[in-house]
C-alpha atoms as a PDB file:
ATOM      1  CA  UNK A   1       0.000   0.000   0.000  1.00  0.00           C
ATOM      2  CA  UNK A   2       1.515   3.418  -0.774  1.00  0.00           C
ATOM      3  CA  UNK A   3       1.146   6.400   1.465  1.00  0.00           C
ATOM      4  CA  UNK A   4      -0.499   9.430   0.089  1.00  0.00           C
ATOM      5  CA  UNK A   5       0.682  12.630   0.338  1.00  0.00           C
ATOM      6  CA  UNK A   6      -2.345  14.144   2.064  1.00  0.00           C
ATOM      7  CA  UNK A   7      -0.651  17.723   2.348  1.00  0.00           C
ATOM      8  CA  UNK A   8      -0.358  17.799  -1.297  1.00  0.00           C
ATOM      9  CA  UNK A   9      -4.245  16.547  -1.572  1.00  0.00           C
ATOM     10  CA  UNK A  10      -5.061  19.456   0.831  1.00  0.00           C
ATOM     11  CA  UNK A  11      -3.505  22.139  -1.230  1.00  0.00           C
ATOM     12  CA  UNK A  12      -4.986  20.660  -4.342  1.00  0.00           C
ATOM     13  CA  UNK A  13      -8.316  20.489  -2.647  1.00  0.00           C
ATOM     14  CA  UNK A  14      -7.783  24.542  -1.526  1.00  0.00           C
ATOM     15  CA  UNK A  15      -6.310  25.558  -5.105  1.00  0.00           C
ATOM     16  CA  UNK A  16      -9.282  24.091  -7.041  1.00  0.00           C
ATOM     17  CA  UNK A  17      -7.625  21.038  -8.691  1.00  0.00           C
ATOM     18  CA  UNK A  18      -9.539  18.073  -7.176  1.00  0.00           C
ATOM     19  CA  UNK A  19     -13.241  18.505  -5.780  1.00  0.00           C
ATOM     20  CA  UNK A  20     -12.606  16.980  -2.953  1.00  0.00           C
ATOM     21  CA  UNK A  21     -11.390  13.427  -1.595  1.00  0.00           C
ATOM     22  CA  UNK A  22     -11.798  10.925   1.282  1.00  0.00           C
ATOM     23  CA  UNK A  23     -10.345   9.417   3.865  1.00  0.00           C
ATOM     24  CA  UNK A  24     -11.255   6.268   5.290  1.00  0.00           C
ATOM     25  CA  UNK A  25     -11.009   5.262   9.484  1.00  0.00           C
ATOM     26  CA  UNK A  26      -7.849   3.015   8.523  1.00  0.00           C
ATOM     27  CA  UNK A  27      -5.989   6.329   6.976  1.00  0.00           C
ATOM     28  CA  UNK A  28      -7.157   8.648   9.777  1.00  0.00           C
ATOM     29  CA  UNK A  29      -4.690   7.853  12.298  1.00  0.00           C
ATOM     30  CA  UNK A  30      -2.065   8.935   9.441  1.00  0.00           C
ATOM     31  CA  UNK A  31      -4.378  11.979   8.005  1.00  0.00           C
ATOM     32  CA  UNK A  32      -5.443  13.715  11.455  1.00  0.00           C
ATOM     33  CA  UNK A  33      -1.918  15.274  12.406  1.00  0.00           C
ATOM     34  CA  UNK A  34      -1.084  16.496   8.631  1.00  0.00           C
ATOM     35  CA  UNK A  35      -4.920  18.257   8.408  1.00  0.00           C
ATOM     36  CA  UNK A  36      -4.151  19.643  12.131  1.00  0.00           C
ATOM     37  CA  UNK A  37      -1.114  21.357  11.556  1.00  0.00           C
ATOM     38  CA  UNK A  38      -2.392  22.572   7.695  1.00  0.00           C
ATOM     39  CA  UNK A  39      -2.691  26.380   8.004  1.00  0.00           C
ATOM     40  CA  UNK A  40      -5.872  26.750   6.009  1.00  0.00           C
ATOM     41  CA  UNK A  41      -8.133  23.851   7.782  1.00  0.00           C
ATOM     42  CA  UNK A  42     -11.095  26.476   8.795  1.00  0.00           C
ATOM     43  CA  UNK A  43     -11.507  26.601   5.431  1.00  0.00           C
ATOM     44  CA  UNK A  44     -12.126  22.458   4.736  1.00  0.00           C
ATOM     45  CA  UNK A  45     -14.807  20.694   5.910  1.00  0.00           C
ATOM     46  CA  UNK A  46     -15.776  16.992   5.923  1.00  0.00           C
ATOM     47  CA  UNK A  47     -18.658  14.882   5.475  1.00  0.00           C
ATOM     48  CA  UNK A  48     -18.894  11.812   7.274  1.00  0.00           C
ATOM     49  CA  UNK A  49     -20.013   8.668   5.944  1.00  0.00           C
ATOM     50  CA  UNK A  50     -21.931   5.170   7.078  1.00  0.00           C
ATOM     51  CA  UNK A  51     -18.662   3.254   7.837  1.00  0.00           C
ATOM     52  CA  UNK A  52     -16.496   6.045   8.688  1.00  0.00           C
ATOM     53  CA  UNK A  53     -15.085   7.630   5.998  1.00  0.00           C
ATOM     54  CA  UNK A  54     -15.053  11.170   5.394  1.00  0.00           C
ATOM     55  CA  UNK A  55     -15.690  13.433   2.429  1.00  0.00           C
ATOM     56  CA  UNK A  56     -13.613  16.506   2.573  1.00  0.00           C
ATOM     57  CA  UNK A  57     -14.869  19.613   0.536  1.00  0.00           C
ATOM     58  CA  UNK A  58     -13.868  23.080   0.595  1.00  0.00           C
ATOM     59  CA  UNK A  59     -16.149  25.478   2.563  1.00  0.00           C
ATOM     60  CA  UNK A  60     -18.428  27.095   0.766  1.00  0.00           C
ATOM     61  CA  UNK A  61     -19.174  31.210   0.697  1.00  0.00           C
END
């Protein structure tokens, strides 16, 4: 299984390349510390899902 880069998702997600994305409860252990420290996080939110994964979606104005 490769990691993902989920600090490059996150700026991809805030710069209007991908929609959004997901994370599922195995990544979230790996995924939770990166989205803490990321500096725009107010401006993400997620979704959660039946199972435990979560959609993650800019904000919108």
């Amino acid at each position: 299984m490769t990691e993902r880069d989920y600090q490059q998702e996150l700026e991809d997600l805030r710069s209007g390349k991908i929609n959004q994305f997901d994370v599922t409860p195995e990544e979230f252990q790996l995924f939770q510390p990166v989205f803490h420290a990321y500096q725009y996080r107010t401006q993400i939110e997620a979704e959660a899902h039946r199972g435990g994964t979560l959609t993650y979606r800019l904000k919108k104005r």
